[in-house]
C-alpha atoms as a PDB file:
ATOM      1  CA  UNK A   1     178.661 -75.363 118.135  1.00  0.00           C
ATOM      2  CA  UNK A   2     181.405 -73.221 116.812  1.00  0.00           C
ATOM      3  CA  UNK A   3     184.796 -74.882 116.943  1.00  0.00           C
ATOM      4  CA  UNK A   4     188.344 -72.647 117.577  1.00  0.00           C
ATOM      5  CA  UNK A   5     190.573 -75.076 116.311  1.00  0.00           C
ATOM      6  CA  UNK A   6     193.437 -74.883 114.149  1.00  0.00           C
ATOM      7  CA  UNK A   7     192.840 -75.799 110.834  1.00  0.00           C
ATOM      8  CA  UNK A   8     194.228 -75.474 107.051  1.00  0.00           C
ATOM      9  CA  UNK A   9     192.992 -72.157 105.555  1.00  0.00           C
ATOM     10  CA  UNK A  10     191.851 -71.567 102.041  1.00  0.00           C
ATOM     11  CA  UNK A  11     192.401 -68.337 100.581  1.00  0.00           C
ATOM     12  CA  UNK A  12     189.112 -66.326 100.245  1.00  0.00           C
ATOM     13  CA  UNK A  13     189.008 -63.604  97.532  1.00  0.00           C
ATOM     14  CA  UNK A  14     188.968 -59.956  98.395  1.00  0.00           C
ATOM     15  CA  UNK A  15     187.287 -57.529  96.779  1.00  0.00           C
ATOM     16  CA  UNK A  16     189.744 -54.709  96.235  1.00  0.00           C
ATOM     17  CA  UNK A  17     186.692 -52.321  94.671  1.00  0.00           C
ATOM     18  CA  UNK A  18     185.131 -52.498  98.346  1.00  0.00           C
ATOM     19  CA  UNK A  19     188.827 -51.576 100.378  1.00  0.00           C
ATOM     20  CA  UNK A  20     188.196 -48.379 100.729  1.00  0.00           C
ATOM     21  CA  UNK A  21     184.305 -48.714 101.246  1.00  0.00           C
ATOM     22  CA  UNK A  22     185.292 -50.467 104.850  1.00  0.00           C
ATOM     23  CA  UNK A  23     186.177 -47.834 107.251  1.00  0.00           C
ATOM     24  CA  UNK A  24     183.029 -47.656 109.218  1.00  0.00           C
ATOM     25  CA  UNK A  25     183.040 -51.647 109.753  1.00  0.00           C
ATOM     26  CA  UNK A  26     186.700 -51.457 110.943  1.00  0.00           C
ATOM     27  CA  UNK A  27     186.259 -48.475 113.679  1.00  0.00           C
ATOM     28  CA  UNK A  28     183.452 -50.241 115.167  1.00  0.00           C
ATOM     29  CA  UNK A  29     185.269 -53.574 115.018  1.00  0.00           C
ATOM     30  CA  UNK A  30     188.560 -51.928 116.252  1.00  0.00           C
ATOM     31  CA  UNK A  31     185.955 -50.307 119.295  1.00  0.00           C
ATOM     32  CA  UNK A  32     184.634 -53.847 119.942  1.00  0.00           C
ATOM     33  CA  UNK A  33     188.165 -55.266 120.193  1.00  0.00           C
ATOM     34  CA  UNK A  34     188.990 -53.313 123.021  1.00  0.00           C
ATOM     35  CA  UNK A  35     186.432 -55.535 124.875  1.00  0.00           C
ATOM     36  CA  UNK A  36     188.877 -58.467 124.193  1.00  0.00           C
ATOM     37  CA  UNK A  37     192.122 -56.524 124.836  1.00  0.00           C
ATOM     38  CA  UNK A  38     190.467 -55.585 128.109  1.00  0.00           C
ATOM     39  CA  UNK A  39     191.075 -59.082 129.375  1.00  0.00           C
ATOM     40  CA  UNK A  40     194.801 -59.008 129.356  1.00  0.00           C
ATOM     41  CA  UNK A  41     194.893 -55.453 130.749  1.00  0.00           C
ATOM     42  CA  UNK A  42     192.431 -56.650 133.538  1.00  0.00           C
ATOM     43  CA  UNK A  43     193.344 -60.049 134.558  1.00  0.00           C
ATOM     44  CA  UNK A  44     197.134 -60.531 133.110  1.00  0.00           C
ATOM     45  CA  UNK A  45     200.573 -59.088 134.323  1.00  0.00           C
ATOM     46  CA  UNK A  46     201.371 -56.279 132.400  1.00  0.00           C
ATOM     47  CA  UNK A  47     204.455 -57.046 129.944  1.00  0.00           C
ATOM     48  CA  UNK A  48     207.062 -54.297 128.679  1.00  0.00           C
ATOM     49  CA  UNK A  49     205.779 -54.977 124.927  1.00  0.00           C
ATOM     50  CA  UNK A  50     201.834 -54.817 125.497  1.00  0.00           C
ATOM     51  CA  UNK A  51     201.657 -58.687 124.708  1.00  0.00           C
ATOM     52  CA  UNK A  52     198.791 -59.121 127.603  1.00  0.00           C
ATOM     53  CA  UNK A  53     196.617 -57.176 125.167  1.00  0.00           C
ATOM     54  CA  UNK A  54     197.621 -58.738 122.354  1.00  0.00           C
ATOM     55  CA  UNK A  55     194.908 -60.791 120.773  1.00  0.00           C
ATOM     56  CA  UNK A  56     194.813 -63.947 118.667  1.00  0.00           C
ATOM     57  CA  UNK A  57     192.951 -64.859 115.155  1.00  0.00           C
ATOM     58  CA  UNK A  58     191.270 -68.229 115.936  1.00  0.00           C
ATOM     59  CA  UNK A  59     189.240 -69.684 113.154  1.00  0.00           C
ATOM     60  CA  UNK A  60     187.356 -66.521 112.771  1.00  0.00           C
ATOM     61  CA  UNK A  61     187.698 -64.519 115.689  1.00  0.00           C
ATOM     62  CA  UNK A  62     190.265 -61.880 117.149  1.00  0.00           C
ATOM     63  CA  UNK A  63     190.463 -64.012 120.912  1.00  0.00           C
ATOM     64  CA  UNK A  64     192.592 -62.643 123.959  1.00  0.00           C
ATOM     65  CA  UNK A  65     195.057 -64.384 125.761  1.00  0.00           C
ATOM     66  CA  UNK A  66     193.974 -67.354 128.150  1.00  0.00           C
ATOM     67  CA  UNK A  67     192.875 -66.087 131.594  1.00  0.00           C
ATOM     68  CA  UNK A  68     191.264 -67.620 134.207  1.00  0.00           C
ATOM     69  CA  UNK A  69     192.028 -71.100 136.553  1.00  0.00           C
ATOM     70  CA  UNK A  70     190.056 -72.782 134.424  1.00  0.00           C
ATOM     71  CA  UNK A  71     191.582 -71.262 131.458  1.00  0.00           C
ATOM     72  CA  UNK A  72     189.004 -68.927 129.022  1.00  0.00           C
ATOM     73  CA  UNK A  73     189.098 -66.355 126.150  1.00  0.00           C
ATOM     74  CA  UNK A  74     186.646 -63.587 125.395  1.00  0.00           C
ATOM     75  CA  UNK A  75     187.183 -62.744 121.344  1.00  0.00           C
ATOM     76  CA  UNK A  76     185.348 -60.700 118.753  1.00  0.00           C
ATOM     77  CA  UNK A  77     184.210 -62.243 115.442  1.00  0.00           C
ATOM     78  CA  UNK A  78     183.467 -60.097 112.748  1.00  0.00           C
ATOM     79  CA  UNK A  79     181.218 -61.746 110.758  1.00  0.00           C
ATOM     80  CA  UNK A  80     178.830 -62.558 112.043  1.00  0.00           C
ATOM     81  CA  UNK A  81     179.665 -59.630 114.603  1.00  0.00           C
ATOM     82  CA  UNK A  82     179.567 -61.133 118.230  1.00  0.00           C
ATOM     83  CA  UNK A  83     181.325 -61.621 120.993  1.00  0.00           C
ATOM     84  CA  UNK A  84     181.938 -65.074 122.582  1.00  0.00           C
ATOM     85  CA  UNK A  85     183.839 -66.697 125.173  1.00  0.00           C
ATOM     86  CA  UNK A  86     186.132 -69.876 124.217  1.00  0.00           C
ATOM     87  CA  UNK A  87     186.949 -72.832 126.648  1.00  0.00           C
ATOM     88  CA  UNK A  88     189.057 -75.189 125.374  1.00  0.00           C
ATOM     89  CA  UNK A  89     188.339 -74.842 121.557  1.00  0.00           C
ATOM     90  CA  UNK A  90     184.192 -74.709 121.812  1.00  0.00           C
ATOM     91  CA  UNK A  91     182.323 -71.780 122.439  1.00  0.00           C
ATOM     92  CA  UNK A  92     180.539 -71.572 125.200  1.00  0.00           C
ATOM     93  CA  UNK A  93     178.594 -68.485 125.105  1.00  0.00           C
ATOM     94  CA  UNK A  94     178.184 -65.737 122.472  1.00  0.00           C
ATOM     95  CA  UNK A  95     176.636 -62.406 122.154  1.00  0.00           C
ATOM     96  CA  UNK A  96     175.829 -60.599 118.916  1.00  0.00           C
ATOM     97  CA  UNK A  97     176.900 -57.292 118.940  1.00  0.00           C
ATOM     98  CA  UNK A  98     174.309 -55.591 116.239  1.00  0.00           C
ATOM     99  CA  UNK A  99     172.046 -52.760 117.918  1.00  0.00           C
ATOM    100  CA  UNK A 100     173.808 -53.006 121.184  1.00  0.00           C
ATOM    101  CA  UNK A 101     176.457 -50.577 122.527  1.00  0.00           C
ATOM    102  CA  UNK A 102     180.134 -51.158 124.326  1.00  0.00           C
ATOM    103  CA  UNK A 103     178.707 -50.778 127.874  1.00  0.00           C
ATOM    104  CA  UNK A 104     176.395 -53.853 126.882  1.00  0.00           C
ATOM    105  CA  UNK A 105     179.318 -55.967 125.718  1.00  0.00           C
ATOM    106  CA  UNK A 106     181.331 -55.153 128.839  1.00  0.00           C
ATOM    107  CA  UNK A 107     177.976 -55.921 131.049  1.00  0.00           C
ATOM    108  CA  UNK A 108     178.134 -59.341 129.556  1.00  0.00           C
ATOM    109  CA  UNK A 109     181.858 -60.542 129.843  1.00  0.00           C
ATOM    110  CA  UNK A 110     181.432 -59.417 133.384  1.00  0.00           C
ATOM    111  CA  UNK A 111     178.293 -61.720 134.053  1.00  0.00           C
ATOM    112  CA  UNK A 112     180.613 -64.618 131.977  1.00  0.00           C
ATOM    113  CA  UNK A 113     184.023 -64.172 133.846  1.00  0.00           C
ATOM    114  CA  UNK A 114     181.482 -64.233 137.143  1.00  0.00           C
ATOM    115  CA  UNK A 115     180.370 -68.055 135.845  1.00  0.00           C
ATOM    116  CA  UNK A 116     183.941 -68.675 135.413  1.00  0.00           C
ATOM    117  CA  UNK A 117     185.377 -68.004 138.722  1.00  0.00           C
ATOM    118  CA  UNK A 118     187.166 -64.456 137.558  1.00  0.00           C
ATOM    119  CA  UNK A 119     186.490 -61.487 139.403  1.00  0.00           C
ATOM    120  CA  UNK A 120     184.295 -59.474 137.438  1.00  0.00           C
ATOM    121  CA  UNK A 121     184.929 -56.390 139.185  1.00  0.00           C
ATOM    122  CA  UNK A 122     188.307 -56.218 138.295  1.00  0.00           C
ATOM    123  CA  UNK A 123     187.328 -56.345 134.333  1.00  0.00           C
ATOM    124  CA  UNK A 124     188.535 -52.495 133.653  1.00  0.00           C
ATOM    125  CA  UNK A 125     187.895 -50.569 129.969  1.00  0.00           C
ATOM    126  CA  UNK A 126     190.687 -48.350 131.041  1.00  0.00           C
ATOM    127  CA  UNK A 127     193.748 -48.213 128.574  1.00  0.00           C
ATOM    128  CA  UNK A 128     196.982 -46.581 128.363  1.00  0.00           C
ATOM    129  CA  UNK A 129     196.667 -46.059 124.546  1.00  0.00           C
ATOM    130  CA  UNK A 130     194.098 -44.056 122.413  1.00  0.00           C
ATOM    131  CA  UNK A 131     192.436 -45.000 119.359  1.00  0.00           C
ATOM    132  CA  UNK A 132     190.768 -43.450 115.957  1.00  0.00           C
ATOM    133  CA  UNK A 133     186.868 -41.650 117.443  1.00  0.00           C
ATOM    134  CA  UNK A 134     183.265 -43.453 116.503  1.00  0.00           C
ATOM    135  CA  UNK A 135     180.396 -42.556 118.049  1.00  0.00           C
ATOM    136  CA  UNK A 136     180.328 -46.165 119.752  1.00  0.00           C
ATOM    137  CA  UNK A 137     182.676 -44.671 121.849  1.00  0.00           C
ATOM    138  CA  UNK A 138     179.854 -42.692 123.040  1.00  0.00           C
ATOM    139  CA  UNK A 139     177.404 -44.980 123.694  1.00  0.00           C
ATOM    140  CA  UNK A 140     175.919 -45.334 120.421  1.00  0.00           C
ATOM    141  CA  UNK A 141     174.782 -48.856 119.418  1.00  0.00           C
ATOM    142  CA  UNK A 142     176.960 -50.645 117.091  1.00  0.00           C
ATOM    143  CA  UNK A 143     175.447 -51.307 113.404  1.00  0.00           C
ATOM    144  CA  UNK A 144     176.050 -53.880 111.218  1.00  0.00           C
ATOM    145  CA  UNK A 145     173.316 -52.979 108.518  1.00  0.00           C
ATOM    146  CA  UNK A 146     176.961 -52.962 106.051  1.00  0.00           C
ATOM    147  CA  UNK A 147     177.281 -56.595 106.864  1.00  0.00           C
ATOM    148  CA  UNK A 148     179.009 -57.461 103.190  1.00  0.00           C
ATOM    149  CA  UNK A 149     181.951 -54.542 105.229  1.00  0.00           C
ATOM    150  CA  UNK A 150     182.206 -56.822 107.918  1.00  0.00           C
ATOM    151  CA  UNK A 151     182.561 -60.055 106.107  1.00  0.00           C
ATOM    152  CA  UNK A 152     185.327 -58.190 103.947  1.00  0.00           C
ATOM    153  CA  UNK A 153     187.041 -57.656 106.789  1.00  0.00           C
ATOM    154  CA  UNK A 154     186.323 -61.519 108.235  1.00  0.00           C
ATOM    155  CA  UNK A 155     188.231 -62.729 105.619  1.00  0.00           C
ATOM    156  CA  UNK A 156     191.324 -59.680 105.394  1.00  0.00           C
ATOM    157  CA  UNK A 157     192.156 -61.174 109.183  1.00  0.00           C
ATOM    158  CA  UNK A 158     191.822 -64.453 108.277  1.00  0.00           C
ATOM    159  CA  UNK A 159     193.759 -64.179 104.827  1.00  0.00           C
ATOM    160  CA  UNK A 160     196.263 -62.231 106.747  1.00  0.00           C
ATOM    161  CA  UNK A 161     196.831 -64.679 109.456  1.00  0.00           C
ATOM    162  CA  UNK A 162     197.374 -67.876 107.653  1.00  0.00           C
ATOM    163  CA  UNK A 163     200.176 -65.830 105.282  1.00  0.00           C
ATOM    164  CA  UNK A 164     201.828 -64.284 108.377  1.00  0.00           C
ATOM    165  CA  UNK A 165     201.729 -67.811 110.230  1.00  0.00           C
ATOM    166  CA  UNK A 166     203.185 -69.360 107.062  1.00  0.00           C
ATOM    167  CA  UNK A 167     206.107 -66.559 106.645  1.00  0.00           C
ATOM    168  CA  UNK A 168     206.583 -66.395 110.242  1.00  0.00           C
ATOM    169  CA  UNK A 169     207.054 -70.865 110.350  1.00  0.00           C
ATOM    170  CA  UNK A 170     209.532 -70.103 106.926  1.00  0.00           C
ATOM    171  CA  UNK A 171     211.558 -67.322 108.549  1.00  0.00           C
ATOM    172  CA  UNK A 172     211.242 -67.452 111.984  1.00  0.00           C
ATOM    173  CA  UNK A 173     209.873 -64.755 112.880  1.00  0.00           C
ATOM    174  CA  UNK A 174     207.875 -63.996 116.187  1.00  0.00           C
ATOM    175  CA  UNK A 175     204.290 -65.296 116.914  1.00  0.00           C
ATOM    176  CA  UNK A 176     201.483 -63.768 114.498  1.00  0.00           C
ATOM    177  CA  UNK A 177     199.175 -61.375 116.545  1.00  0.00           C
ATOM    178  CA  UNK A 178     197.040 -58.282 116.515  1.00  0.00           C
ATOM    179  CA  UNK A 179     197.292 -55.681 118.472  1.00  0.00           C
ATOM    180  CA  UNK A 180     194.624 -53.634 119.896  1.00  0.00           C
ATOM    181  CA  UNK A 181     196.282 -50.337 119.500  1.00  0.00           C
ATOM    182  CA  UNK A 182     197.115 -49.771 115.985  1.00  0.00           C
ATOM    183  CA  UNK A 183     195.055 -53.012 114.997  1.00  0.00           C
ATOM    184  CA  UNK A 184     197.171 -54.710 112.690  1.00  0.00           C
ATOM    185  CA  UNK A 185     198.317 -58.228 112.375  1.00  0.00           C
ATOM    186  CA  UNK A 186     201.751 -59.188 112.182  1.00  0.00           C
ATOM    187  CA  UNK A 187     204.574 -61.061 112.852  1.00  0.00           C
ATOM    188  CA  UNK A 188     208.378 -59.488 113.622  1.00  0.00           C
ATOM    189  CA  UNK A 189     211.719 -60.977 111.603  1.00  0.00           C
ATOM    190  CA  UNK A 190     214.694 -60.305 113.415  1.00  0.00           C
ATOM    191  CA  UNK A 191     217.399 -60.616 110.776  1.00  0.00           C
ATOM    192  CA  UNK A 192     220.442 -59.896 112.443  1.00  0.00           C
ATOM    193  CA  UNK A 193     221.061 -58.513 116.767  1.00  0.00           C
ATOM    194  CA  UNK A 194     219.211 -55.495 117.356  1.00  0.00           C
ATOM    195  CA  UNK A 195     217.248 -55.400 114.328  1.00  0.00           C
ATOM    196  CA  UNK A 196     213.810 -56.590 113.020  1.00  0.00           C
ATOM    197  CA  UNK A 197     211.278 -56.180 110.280  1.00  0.00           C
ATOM    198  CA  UNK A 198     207.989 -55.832 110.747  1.00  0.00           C
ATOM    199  CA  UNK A 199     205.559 -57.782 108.542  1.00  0.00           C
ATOM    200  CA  UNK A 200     201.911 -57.407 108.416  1.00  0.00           C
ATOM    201  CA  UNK A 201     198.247 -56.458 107.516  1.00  0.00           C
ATOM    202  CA  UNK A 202     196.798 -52.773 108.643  1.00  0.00           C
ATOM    203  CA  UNK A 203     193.323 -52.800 107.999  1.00  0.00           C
ATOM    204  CA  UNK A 204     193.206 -49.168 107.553  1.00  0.00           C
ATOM    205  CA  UNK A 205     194.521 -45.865 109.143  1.00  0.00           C
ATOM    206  CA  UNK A 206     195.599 -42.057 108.842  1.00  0.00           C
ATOM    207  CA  UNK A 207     197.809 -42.814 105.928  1.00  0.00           C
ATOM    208  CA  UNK A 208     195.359 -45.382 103.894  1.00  0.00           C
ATOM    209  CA  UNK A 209     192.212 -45.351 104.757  1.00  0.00           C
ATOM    210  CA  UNK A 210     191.961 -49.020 103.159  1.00  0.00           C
ATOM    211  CA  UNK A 211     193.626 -52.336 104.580  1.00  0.00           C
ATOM    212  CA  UNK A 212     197.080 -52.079 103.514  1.00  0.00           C
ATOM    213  CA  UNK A 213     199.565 -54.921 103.539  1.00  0.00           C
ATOM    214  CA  UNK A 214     203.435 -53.646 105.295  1.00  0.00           C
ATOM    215  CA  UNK A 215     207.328 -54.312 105.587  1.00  0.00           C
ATOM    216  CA  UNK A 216     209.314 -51.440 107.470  1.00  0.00           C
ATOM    217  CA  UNK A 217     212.492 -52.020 109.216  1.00  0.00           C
ATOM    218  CA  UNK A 218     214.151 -51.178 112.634  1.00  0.00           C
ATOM    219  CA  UNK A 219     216.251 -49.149 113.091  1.00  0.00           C
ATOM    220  CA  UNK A 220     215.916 -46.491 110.207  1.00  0.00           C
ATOM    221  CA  UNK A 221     218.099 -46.634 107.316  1.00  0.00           C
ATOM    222  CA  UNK A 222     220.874 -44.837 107.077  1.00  0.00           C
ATOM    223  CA  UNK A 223     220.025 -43.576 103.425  1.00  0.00           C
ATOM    224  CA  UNK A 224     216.513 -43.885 102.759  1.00  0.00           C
ATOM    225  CA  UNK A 225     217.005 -43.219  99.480  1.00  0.00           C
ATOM    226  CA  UNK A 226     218.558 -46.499  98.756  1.00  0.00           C
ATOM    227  CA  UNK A 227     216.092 -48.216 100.407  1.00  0.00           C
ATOM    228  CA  UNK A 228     212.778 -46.527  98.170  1.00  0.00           C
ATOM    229  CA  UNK A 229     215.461 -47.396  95.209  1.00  0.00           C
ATOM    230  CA  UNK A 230     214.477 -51.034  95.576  1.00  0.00           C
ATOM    231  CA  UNK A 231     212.247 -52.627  93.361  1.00  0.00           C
ATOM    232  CA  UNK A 232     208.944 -54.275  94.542  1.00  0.00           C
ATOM    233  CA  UNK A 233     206.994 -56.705  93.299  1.00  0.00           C
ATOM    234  CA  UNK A 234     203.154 -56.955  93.335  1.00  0.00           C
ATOM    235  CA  UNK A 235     202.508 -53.363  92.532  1.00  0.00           C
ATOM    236  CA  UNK A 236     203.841 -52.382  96.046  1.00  0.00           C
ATOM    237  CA  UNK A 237     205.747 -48.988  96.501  1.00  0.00           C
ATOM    238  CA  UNK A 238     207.274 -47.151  99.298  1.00  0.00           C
ATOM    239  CA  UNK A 239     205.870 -44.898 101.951  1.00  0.00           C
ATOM    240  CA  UNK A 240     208.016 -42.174 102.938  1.00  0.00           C
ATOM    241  CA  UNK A 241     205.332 -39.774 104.864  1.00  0.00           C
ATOM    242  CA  UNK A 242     205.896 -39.445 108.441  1.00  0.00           C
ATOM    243  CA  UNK A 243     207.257 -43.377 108.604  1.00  0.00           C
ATOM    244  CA  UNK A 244     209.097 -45.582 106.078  1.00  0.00           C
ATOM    245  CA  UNK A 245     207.944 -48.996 105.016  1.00  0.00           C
ATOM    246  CA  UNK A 246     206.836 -50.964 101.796  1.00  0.00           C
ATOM    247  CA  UNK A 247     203.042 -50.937 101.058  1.00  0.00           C
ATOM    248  CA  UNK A 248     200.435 -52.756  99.028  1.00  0.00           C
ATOM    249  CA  UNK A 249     197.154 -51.257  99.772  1.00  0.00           C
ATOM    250  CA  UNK A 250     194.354 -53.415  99.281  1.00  0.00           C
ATOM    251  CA  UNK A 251     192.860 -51.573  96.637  1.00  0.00           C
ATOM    252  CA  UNK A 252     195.762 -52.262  94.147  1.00  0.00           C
ATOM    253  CA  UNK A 253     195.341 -55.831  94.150  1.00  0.00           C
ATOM    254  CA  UNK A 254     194.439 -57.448  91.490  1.00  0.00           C
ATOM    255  CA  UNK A 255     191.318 -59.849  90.812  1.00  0.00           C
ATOM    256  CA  UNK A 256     193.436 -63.143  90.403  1.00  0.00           C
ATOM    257  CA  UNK A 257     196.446 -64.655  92.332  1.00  0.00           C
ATOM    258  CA  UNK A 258     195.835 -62.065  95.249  1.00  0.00           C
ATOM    259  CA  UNK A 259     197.403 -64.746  97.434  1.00  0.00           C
ATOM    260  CA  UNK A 260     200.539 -64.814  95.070  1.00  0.00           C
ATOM    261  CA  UNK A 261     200.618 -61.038  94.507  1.00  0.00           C
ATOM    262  CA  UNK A 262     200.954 -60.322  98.365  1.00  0.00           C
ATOM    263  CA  UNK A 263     203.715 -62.904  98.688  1.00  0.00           C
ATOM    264  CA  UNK A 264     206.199 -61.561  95.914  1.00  0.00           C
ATOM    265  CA  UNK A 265     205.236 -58.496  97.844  1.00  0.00           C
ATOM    266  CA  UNK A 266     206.097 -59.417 100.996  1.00  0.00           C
ATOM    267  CA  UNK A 267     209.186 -61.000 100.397  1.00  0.00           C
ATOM    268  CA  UNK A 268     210.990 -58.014  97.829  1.00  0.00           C
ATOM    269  CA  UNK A 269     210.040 -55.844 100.823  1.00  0.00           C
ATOM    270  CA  UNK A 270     211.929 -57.936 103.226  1.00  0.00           C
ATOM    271  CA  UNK A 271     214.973 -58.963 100.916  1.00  0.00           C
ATOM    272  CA  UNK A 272     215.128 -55.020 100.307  1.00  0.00           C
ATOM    273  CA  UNK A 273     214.722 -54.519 104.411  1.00  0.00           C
ATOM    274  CA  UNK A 274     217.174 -57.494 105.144  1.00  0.00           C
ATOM    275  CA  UNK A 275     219.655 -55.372 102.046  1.00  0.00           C
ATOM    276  CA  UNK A 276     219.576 -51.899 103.374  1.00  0.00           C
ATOM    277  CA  UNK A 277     220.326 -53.465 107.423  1.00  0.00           C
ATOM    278  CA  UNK A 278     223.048 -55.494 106.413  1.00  0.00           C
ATOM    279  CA  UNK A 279     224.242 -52.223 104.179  1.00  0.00           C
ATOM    280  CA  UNK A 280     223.791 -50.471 107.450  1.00  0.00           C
ATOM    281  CA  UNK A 281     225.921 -52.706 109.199  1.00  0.00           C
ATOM    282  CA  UNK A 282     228.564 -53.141 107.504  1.00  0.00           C
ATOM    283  CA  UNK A 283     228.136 -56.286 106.115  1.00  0.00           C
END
C-alpha cells in the first residue's frame, strides 16, 4: 500500500542534459493535474487567491485539498503516472493513466467521490484559467512510452518541495504549493507590508522551455537596473523579458552539489529582492 506521509527527503540527482528533453511529459502531466485541481473548483468555496485549486506534493504525488465528510484527496503521481485517491495517509484506490484519455480519468474520480458520499455530478472540468495546448486536451490518450521524462519530473517536484518547505520553515514564508495554472511550486516571503517574493520551481514554460528554478519580487522595482546589477550565485542570471525575476534553469546545473547550487541561488536572489524593496522604500 502506498503511504502519503510526511517524511525526511533525500535529494535525488537531476539530470540537467534531459531538462529540456521534458516538455511533452510536463503538458500531459500539467493536463492530468487539472483532474486534481478540479476537486477544489467542484466541491470547495472559491477563495480570492485560487487556493481551492491549489494542490499539494505528498510523498510523490501533486494531491488536492481535503474534500469530502469523510475527508479525501484525488492527486496525480508522476511516476509511475496514475491517479489515486488518499484517505487519511493510505491510498485507497489508484488508476494508471498510460493509454487512457482525460474523459477516462474524470469517469473514474466520479465513480470514487460516488463511494465516498460526494456528489459526483457536481465534479465539473470547467476552469476560469487556460493552459499551454496537447492533444490530450482533445481526447487523445495520454502516453508515457518517455517514462525516464516522467520520473525526471517525479523527482524536480519532489526536490523542489522539500527545499521550498525548508526555506519557507527558515523564513517564514507562506505554505509550499502548486498551482494548477502556471504549474509551479512555491512558497511567498513577505519581507516587509505590502510586499512579497516569490520563490519557486517552474517546470517549464513560454520563456524556458526547461524547469527553471525563480525569485521575482512584488511590486516592481523602481530601477530595474539596480536590481539585474546584483550578483547571483549558482550560475543564476536575471530575466528581464516581459517579467523580472532571478532564474536558474535546470539545464545550467551542474552534476554535483545541485542541492547546494540552488540554495546559494535562491537566497542571493532573495537578499537582492529583500535589497532593491527596502531601496524602494526608503529604508
Amino acid at each position: 500500500m502506498t503511504l502519503y506521509r510526511s517524511r525526511r527527503h533525500s535529494w535525488q540527482q537531476l539530470d540537467a542534459s534531459r531538462a529540456t528533453k521534458l516538455t511533452d511529459a510536463r503538458l500531459q502531466l500539467h493536463h492530468a493535474a487539472q483532474l486534481v485541481a478540479a476537486m477544489g473548483i467542484s466541491y470547495l468555496p472559491k477563495a480570492d487567491d485560487d487556493s481551492h485549486t491549489n494542490m499539494e506534493w505528498l510523498a510523490g504525488a501533486l494531491a488536492s485539498n481535503v474534500v469530502g465528510e469523510r475527508p479525501f484527496r484525488v492527486a496525480v503521481r508522476p511516476s509511475p503516472f496514475a491517479l489515486a485517491v488518499i484517505v487519511g495517509d493510505a491510498e485507497l484506490a489508484s488508476l494508471p493513466l498510460h493509454g487512457r484519455t482525460i474523459a477516462d480519468g474524470a469517469r473514474w474520480i466520479q465513480v470514487q467521490v460516488r463511494t465516498l458520499g460526494v456528489d459526483p455530478q457536481q465534479f465539473t472540468l470547467a476552469k476560469h484559467y487556460t493552459i499551454p495546448a496537447h492533444p490530450v486536451a482533445r481526447g487523445v490518450p495520454f502516453d508515457t512510452t518517455d517514462d525516464a521524462a516522467f520520473e525526471q519530473l517525479q523527482r524536480w517536484y519532489g526536490n523542489a518541495d522539500a527545499l521550498l518547505r525548508r526555506l519557507a520553515a527558515e523564513r517564514g514564508g507562506s505554505s509550499v504549493r502548486c498551482w494548477p495554472h502556471h504549474f509551479d511550486i512555491a512558497t511567498l516571503l513577505s519581507p516587509m507590508t505590502g510586499t512579497s517574493i516569490g520563490v519557486g520551481l517552474e517546470p517549464g514554460d513560454g520563456s524556458y522551455d526547461e524547469p527553471y528554478w525563480y525569485v521575482n519580487l512584488y511590486p516592481a522595482p523602481h530601477d530595474a537596473g539596480a536590481l539585474t546589477a546584483s550578483a547571483l550565485e549558482g550560475n543564476g542570471t536575471w530575466h528581464t523579458d516581459q517579467w523580472l525575476g532571478a532564474v536558474l534553469p535546470g539545464s545550467r546545473l551542474a552534476q554535483e552539489q545541485q542541492e547546494a547550487q540552488i540554495s546559494s541561488f535562491l537566497e542571493s536572489g532573495i537578499v537582492a529582492c529583500e535589497t532593491q524593496l527596502r531601496r524602494d522604500s526608503g529604508g
